[in-house]
N, C-alpha and C. Protein backbone atom coordinates (compact mmCIF):
# COMPACT_ATOMS: atom_id res chain seq x y z
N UNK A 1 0.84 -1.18 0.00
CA UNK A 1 0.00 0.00 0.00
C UNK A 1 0.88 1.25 0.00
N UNK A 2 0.06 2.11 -0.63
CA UNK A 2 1.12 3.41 -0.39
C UNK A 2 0.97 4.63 0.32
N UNK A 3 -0.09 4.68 1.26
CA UNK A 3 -0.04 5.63 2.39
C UNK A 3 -0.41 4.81 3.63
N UNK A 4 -1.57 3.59 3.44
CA UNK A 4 -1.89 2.83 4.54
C UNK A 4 -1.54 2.12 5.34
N UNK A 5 -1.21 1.53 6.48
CA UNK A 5 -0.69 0.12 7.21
C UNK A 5 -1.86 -0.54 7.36
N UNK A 6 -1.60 -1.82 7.52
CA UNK A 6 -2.84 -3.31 8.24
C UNK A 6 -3.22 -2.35 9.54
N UNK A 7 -2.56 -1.93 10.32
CA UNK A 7 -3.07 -1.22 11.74
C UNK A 7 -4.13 -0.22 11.73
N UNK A 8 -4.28 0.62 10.77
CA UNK A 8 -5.02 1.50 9.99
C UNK A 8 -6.41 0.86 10.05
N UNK A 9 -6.28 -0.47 9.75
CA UNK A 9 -7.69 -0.69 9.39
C UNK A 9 -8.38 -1.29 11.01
N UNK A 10 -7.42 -0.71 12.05
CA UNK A 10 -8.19 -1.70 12.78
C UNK A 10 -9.24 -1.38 13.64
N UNK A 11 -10.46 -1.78 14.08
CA UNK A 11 -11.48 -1.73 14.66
C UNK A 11 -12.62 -1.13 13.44
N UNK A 12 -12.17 -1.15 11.99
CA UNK A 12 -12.63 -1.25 10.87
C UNK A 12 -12.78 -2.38 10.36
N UNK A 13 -11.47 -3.34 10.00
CA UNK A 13 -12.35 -4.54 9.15
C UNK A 13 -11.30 -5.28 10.21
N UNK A 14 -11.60 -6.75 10.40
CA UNK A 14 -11.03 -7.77 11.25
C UNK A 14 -10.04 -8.36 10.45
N UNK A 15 -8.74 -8.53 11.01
CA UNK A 15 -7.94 -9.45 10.48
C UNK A 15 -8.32 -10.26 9.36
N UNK A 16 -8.91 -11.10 9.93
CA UNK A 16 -9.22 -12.82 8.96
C UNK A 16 -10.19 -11.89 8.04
N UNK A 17 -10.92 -11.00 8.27
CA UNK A 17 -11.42 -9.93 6.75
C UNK A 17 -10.48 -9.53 5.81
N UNK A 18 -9.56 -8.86 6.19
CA UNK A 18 -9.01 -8.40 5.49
C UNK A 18 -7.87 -8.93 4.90
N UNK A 19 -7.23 -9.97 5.45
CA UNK A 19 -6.89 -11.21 4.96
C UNK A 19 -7.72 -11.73 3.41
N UNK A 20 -8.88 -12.05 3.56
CA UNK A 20 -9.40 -12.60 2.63
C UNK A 20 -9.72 -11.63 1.79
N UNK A 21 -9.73 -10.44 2.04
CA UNK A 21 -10.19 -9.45 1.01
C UNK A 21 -9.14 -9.00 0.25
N UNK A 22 -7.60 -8.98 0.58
CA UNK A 22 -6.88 -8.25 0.26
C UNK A 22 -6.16 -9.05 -1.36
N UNK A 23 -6.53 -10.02 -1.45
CA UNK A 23 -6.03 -10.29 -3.10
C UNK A 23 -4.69 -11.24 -2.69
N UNK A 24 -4.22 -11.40 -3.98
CA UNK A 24 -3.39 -12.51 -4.16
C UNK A 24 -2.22 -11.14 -4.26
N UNK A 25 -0.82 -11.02 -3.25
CA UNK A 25 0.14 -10.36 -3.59
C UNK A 25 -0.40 -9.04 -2.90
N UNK A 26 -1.83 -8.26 -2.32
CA UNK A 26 -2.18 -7.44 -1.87
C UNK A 26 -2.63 -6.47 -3.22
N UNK A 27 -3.25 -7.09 -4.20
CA UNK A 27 -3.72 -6.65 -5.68
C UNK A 27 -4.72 -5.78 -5.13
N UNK A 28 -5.82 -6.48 -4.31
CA UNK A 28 -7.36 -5.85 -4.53
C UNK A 28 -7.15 -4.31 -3.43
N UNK A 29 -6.30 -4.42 -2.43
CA UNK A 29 -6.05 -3.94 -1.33
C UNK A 29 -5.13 -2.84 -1.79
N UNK A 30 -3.78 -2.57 -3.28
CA UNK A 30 -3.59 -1.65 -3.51
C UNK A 30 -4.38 -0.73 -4.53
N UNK A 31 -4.78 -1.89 -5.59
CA UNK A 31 -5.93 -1.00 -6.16
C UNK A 31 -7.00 0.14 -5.64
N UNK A 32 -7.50 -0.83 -4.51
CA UNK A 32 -8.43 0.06 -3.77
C UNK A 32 -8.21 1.08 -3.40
N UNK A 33 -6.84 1.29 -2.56
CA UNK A 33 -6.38 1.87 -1.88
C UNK A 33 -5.89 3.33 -3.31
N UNK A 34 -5.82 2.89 -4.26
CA UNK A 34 -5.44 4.01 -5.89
C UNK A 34 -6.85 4.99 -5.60
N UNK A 35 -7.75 3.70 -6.08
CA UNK A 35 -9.14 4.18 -5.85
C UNK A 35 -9.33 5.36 -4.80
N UNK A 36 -9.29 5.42 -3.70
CA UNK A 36 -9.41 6.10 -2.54
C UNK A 36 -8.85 6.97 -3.10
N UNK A 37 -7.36 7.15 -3.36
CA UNK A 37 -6.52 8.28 -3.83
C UNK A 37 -7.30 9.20 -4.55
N UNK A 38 -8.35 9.04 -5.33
CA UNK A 38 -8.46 9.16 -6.74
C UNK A 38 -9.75 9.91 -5.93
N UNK A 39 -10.09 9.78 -5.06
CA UNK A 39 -11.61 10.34 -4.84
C UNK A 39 -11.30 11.70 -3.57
N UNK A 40 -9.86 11.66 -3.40
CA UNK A 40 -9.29 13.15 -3.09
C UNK A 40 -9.06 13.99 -3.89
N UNK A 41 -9.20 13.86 -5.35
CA UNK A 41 -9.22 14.91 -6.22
C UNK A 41 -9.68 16.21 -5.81
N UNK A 42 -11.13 16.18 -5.34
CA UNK A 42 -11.34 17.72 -4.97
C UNK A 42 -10.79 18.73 -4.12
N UNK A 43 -9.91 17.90 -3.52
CA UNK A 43 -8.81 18.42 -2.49
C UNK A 43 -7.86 18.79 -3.07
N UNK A 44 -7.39 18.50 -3.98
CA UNK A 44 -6.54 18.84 -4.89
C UNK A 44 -5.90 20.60 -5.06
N UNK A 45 -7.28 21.00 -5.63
CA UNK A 45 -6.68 22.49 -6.21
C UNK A 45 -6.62 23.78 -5.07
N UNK A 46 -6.48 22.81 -3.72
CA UNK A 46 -6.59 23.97 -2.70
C UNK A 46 -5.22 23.57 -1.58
N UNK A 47 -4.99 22.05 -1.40
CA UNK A 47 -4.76 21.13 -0.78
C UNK A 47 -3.04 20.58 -1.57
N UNK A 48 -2.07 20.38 -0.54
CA UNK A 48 -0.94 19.56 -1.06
C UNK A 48 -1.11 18.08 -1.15
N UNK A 49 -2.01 17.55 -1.66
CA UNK A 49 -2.12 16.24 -1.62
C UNK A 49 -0.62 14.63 -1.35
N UNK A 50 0.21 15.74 -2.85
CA UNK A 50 1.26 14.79 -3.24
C UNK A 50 1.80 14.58 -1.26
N UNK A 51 1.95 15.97 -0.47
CA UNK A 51 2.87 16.20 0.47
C UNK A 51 2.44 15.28 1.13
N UNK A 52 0.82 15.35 1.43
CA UNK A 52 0.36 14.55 2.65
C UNK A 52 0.30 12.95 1.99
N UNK A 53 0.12 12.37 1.10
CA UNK A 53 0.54 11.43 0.81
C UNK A 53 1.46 10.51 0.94
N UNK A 54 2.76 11.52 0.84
CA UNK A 54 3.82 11.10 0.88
C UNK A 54 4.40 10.42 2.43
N UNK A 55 3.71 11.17 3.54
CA UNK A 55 4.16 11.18 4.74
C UNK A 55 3.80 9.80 5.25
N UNK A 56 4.89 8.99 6.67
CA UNK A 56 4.55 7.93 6.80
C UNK A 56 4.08 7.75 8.15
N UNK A 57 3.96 6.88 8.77
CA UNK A 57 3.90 6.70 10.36
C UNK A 57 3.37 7.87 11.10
N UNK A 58 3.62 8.61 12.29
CA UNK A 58 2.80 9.33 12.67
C UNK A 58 2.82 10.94 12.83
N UNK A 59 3.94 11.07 11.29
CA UNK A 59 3.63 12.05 10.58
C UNK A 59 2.50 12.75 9.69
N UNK A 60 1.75 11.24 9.45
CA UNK A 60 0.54 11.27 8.65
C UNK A 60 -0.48 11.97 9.23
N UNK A 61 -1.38 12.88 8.49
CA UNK A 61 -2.43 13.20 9.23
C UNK A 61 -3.41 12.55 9.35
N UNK A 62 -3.77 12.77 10.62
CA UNK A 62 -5.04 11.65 11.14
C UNK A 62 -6.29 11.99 10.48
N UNK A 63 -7.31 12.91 10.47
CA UNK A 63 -8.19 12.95 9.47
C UNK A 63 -7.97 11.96 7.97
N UNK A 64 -6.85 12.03 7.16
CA UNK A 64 -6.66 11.90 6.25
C UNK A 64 -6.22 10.51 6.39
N UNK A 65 -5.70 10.24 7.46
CA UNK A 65 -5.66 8.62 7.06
C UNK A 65 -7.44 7.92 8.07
N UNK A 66 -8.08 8.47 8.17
CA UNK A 66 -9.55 8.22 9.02
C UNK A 66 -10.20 8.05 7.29
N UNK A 67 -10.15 8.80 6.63
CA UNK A 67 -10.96 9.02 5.11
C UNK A 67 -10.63 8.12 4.03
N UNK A 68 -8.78 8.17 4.05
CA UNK A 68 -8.83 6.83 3.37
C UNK A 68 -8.87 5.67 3.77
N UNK A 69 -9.01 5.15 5.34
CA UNK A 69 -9.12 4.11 5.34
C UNK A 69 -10.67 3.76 5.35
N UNK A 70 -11.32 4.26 5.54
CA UNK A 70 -12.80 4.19 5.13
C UNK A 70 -13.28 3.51 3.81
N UNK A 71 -12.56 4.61 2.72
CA UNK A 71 -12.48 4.97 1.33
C UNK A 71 -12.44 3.32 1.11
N UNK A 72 -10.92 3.33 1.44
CA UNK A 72 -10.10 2.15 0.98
C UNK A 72 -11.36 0.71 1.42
N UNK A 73 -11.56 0.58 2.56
CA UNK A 73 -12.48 -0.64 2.83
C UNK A 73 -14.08 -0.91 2.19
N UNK A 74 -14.43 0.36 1.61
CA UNK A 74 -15.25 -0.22 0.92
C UNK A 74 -14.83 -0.61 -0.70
N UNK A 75 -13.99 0.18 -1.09
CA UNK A 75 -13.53 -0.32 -2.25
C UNK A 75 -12.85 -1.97 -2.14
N UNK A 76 -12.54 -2.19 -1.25
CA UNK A 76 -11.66 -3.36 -1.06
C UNK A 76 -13.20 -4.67 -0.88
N UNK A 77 -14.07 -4.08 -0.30
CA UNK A 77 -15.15 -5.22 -0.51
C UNK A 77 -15.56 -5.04 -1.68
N UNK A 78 -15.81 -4.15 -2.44
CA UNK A 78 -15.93 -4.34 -4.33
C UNK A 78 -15.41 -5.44 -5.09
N UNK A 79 -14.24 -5.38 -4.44
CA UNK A 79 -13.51 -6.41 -5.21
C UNK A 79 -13.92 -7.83 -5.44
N UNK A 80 -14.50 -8.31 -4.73
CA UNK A 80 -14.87 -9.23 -4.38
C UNK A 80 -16.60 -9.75 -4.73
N UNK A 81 -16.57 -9.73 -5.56
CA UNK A 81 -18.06 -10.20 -6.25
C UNK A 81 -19.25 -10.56 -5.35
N UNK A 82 -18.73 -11.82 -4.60
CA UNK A 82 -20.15 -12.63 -3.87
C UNK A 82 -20.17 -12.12 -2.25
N UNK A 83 -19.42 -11.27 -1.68
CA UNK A 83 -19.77 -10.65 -0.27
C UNK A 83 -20.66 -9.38 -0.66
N UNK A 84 -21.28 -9.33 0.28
CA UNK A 84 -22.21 -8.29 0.80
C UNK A 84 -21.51 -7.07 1.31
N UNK A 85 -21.28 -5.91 1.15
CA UNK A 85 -21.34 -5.04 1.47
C UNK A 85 -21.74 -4.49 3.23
N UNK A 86 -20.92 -4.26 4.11
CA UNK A 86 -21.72 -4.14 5.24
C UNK A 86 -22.43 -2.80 5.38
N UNK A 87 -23.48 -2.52 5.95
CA UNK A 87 -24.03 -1.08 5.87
C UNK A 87 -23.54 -0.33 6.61
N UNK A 88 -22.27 -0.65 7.73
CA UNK A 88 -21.50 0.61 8.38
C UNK A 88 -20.35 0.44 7.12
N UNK A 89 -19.78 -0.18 6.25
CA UNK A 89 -19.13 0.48 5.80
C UNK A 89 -19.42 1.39 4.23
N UNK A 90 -20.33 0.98 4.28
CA UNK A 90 -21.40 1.90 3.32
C UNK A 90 -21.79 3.07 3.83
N UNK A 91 -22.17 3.07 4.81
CA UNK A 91 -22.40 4.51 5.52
C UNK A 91 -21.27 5.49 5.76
N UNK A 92 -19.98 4.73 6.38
CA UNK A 92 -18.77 5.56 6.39
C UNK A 92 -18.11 6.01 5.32
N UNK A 93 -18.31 5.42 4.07
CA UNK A 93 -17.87 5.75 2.82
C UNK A 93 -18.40 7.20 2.47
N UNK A 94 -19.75 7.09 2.63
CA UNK A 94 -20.63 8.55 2.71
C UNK A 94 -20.11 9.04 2.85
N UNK A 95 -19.96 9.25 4.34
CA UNK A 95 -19.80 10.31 5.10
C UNK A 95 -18.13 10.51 5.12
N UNK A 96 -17.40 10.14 4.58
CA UNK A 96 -16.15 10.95 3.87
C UNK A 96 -16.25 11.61 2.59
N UNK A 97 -17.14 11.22 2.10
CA UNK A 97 -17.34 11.64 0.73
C UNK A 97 -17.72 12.92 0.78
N UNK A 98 -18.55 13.00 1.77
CA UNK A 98 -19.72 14.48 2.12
C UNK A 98 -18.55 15.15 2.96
N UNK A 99 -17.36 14.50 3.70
CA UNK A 99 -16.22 15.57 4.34
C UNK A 99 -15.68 16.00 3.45
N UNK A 100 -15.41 15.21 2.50
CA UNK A 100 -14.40 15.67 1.24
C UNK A 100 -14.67 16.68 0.74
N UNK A 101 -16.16 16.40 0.67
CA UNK A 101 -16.44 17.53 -0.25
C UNK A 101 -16.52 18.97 0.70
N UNK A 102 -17.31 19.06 1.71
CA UNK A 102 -16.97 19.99 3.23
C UNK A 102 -15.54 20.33 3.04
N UNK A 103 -14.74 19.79 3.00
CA UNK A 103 -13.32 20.54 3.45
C UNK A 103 -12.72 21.31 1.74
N UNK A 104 -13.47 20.60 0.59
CA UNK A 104 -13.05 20.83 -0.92
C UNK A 104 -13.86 22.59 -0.74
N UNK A 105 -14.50 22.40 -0.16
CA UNK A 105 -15.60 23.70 -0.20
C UNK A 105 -15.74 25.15 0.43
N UNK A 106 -14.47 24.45 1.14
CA UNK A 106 -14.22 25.37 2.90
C UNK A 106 -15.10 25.41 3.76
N UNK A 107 -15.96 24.40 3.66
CA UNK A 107 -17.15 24.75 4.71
C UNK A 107 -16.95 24.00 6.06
N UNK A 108 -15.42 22.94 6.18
CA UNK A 108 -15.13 22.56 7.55
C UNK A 108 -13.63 22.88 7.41
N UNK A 109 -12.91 22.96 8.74
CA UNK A 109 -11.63 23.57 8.54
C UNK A 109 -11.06 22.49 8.69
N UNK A 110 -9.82 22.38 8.06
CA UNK A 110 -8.99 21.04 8.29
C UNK A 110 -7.27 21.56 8.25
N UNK A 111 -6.54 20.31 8.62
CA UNK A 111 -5.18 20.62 9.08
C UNK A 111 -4.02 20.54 7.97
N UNK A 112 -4.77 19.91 6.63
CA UNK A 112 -3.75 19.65 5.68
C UNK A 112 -3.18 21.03 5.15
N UNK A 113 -1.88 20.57 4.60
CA UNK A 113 -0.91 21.48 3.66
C UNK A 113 -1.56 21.99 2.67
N UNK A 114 -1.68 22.91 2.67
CA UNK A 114 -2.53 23.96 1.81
C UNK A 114 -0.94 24.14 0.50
N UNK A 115 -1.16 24.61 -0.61
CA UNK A 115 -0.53 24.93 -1.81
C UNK A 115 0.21 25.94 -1.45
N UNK A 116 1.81 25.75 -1.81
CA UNK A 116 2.40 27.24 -1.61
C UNK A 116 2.73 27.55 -3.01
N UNK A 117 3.21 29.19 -2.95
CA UNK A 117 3.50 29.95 -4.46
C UNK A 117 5.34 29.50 -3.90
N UNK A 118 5.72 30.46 -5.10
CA UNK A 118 7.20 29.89 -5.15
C UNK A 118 8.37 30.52 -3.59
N UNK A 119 7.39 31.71 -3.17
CA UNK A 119 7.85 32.45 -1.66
C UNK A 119 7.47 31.45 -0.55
N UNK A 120 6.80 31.06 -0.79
CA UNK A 120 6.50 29.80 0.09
C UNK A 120 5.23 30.49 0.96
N UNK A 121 4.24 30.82 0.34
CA UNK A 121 3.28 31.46 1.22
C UNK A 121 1.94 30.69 0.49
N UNK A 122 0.90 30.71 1.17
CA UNK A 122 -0.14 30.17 0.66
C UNK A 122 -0.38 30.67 -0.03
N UNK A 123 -0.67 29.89 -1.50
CA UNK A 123 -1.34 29.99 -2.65
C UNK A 123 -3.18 29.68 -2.93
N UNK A 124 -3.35 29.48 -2.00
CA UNK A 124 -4.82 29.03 -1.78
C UNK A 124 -5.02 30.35 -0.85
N UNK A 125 -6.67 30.38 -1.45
CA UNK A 125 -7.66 32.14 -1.25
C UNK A 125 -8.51 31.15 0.13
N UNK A 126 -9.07 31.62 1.39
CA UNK A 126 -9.83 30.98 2.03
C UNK A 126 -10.35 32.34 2.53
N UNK A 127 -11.61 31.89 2.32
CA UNK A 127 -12.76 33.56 2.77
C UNK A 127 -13.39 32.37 3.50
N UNK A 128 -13.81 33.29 4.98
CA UNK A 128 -14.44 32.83 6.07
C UNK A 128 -15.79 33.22 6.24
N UNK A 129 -16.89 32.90 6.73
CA UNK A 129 -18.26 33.69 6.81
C UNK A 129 -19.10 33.23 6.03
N UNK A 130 -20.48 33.77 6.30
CA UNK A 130 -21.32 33.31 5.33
C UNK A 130 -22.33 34.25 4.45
N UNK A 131 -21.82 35.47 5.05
CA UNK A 131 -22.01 36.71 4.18
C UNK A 131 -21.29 36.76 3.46
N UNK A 132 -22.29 37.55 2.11
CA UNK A 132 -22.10 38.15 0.77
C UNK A 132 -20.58 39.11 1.53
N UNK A 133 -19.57 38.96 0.02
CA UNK A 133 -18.62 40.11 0.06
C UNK A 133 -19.19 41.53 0.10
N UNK A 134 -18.51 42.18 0.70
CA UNK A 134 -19.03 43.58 0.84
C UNK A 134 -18.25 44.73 -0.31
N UNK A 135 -19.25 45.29 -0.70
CA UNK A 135 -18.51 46.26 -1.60
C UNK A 135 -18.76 47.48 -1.25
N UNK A 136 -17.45 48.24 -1.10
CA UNK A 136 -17.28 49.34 -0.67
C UNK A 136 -17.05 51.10 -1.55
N UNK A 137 -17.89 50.30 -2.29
CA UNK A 137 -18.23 51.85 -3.99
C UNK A 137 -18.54 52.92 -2.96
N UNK A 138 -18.65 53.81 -3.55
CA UNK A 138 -19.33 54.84 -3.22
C UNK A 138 -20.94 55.43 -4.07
N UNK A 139 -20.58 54.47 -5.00
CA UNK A 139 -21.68 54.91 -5.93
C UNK A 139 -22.21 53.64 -6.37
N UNK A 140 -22.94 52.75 -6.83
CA UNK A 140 -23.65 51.81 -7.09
C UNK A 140 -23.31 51.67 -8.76
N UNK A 141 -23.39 50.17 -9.10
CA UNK A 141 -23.01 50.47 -10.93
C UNK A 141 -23.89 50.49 -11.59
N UNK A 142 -25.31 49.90 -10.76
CA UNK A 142 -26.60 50.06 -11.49
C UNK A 142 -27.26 51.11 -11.58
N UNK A 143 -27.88 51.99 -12.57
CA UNK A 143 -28.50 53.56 -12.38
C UNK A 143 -29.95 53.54 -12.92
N UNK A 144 -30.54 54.20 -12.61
CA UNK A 144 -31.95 54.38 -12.86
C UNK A 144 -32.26 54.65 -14.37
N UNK A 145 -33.08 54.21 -14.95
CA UNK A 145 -33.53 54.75 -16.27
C UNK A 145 -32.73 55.92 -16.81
N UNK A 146 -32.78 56.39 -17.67
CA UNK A 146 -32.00 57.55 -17.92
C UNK A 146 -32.81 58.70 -17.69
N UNK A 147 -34.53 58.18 -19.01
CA UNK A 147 -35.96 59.13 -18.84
C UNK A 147 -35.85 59.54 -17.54
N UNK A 148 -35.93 58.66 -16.35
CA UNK A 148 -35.84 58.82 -15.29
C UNK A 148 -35.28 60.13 -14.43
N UNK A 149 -35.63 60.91 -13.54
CA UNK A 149 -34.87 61.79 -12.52
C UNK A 149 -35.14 61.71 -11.58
């Protein structure tokens, strides 16, 4: 695998599960685990993905390894034709999906490496609030009829 450990998954899927799920050579278990990768895209254009990826042991961030190992376990029961699907891990799949998209959105705050420019300062815009920007004209751009006085 390339961000995950077996420990990762635990009090998620059981040993002798994931044993049997994980493929011949750990095939179904890195695929999956691509898969997962692949559904952080929206994190992408705000987010250092490659950085946090890269990191191992308990450098990793915890949110981010909570999402893919989620990610990763339901993809990893895909693999597998004739098992059933369990409905907590159907449900947890969700509900990373709906964080992903929350943190892709700015609408929850999170701890990952945000994009730097070449000064090394954030390259990512984050506006806080839930009010309209305020514009501070003095004069309005819309004007009344002309006929109008």
């Amino acid at each position: 695998m390339i961000f995950l450990t077996d420990t990762d998954f635990k009090g998620l899927l059981a040993p002798i599960v994931l044993a049997k799920l994980r493929g011949t050579n750990d095939e179904n278990l890195n695929e999956s685990e691509k898969l997962a990768v692949s559904e952080l895209d929206p994190l992408r254009g705000k987010f250092n993905m490659d950085a946090e990826l890269s990191k191992s042991g308990v450098t990793r961030n915890r949110t981010l390894v909570r999402i893919m190992a989620n990610i990763t376990a339901y993809y990893v029961y895909n693999t597998v034709v004739d098992d059933e699907i369990p409905e907590r891990i159907v449900a947890n799949w969700k509900k990373e999906l709906a964080t992903i998209e929350k943190i892709a959105s700015g609408k929850l705050n999170s701890t990952l490496l945000t994009l730097e420019d070449a000064d090394g300062k954030s390259a990512t815009v984050f506006r806080w609030g839930s009010n309209a920007k305020r514009s501070h004209q003095l004069y309005p751009r819309s004007y009344p009829d002309e006929g109008t006085v």
